[in-house]
N, C-alpha and C. Protein backbone atom coordinates (compact mmCIF):
# COMPACT_ATOMS: atom_id res chain seq x y z
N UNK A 1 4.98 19.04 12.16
CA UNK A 1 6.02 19.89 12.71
C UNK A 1 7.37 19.48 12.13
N UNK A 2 8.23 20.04 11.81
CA UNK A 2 9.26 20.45 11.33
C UNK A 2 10.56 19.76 12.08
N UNK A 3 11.28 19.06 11.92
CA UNK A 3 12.18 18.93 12.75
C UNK A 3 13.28 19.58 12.89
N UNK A 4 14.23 19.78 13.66
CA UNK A 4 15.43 21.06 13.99
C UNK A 4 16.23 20.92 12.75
N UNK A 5 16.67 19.52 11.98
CA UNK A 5 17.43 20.25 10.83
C UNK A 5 16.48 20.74 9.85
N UNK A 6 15.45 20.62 9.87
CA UNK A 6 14.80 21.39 8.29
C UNK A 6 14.01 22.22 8.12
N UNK A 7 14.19 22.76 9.63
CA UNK A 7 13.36 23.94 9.96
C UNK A 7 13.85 25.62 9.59
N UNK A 8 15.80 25.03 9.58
CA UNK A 8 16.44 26.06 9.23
C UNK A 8 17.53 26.09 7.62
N UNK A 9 17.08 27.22 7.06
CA UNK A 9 18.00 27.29 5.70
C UNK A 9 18.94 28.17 5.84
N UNK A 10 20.49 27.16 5.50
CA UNK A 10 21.40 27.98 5.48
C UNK A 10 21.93 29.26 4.15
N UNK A 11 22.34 29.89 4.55
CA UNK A 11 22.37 30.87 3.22
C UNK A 11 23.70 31.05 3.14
N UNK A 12 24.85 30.89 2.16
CA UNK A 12 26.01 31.48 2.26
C UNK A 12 26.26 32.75 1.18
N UNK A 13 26.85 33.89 2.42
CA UNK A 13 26.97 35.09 1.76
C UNK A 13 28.89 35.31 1.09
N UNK A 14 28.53 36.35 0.44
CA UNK A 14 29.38 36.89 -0.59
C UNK A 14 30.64 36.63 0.52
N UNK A 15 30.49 37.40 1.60
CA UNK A 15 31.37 37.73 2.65
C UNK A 15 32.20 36.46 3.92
N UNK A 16 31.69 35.44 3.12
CA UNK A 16 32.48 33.96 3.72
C UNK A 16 31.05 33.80 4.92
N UNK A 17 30.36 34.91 5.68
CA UNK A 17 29.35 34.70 6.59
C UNK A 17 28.38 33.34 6.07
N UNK A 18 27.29 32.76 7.13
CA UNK A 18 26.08 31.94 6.90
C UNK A 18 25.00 32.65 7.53
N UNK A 19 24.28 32.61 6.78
CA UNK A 19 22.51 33.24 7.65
C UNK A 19 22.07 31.75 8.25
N UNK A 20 21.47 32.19 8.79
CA UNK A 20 20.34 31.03 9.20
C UNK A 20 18.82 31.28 9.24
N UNK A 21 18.04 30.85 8.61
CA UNK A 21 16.98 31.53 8.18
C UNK A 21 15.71 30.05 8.44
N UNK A 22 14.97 30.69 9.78
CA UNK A 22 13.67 29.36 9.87
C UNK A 22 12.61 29.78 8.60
N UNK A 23 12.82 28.33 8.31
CA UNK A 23 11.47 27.84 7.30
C UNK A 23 10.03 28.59 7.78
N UNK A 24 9.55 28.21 8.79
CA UNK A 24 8.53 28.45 9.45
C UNK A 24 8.23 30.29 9.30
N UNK A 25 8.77 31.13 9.92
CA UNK A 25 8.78 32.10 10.33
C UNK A 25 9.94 33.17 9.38
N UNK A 26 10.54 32.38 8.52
CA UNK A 26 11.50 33.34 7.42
C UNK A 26 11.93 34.65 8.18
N UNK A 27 12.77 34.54 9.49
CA UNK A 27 13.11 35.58 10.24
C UNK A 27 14.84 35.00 9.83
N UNK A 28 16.06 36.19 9.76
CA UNK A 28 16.99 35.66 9.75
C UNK A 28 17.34 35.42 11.25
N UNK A 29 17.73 33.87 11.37
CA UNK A 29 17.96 34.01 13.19
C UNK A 29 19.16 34.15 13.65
N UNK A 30 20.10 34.18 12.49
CA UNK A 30 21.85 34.53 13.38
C UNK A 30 22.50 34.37 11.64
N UNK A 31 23.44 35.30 12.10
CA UNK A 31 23.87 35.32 11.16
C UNK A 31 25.91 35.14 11.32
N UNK A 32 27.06 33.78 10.83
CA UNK A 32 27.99 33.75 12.35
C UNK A 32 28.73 33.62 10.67
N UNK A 33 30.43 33.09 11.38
CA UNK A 33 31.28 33.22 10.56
C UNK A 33 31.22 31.28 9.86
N UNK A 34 30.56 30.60 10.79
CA UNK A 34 30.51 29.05 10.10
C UNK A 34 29.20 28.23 10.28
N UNK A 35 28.64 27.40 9.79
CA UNK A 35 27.92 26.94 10.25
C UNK A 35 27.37 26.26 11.51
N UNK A 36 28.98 25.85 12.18
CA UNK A 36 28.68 25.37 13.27
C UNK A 36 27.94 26.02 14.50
N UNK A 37 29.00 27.37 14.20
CA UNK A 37 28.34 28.58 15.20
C UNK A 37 27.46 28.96 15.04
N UNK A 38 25.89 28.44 14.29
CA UNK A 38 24.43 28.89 14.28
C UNK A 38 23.56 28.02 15.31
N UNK A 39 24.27 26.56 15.50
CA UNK A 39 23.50 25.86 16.07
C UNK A 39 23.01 26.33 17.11
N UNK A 40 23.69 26.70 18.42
CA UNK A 40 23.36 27.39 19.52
C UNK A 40 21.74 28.75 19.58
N UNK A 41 22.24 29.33 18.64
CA UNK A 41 21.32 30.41 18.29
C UNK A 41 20.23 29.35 17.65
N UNK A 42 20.15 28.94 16.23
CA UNK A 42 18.81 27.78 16.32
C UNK A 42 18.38 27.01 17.53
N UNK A 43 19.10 26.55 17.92
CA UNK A 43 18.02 25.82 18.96
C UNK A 43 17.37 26.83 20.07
N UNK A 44 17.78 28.29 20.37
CA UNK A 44 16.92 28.90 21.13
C UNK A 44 16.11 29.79 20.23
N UNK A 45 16.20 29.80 19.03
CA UNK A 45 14.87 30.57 18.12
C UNK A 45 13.66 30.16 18.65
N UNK A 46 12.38 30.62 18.96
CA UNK A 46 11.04 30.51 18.49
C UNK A 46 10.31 31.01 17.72
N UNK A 47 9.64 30.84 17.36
CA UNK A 47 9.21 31.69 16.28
C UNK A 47 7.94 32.54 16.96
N UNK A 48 7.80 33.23 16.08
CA UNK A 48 6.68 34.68 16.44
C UNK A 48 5.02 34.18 16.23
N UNK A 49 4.32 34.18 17.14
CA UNK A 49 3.18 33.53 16.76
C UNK A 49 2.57 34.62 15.49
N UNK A 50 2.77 35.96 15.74
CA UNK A 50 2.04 36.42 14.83
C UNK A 50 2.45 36.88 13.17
N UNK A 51 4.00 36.45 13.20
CA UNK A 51 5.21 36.50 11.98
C UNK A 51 4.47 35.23 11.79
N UNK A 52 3.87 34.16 11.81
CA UNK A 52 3.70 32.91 11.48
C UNK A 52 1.89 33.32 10.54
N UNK A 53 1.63 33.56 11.60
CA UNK A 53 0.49 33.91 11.16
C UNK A 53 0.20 34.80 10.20
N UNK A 54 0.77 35.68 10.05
CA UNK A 54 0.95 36.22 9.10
C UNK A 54 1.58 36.01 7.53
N UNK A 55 2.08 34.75 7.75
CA UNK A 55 2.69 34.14 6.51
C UNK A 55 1.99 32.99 6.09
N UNK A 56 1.64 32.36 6.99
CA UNK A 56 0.76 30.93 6.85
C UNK A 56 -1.25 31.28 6.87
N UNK A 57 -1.41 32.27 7.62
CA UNK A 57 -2.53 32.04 8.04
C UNK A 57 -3.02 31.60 9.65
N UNK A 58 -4.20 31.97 10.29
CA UNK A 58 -4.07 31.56 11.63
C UNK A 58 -4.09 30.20 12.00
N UNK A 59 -3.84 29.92 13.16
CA UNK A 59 -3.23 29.23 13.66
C UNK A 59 -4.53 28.19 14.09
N UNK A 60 -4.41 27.23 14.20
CA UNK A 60 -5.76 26.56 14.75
C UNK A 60 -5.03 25.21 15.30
N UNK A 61 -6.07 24.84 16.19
CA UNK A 61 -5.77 24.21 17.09
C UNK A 61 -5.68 22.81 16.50
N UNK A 62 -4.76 21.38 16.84
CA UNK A 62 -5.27 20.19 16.64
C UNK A 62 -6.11 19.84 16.69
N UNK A 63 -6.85 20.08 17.52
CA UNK A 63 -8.20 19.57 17.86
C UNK A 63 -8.98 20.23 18.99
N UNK A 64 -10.42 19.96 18.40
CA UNK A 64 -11.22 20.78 19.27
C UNK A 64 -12.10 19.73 20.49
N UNK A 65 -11.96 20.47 21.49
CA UNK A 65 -12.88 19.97 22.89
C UNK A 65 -14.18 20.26 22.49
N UNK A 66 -15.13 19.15 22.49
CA UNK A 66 -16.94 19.78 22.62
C UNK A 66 -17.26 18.82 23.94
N UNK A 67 -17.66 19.67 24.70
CA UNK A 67 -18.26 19.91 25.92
C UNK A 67 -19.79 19.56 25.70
């Protein structure tokens, strides 16, 4: 798992703006006038189980229970 800084790539646009864009899930998650002002918005991103899945492949568990 990914930790909170390298989960997100900053992008700087033409227009002085920053994207913020998760590694994981390549959704743009805010897009503000500085970097500082993304943090807030990153830390409540989650990502989409099925945007994930769809990029990575499904999802499987750590480990399996046999009963």
């Amino acid at each position: 798992m990914m930790t909170e800084n390298e989960k997100f790539s900053h992008r700087f646009n033409a227009d002085g703006t920053v994207d913020s864009i998760c590694r994981e899930c390549f959704v743009t998650v805010a897009t503000e006038e500085s970097e500082n002002e993304l943090l807030a918005k990153e830390h409540l991103h989650s990502c989409n189980p099925h945007i994930v899945e769809w990029f990575h492949g499904p999802i499987r568990p750590n480990h399996i229970h046999v009963l």
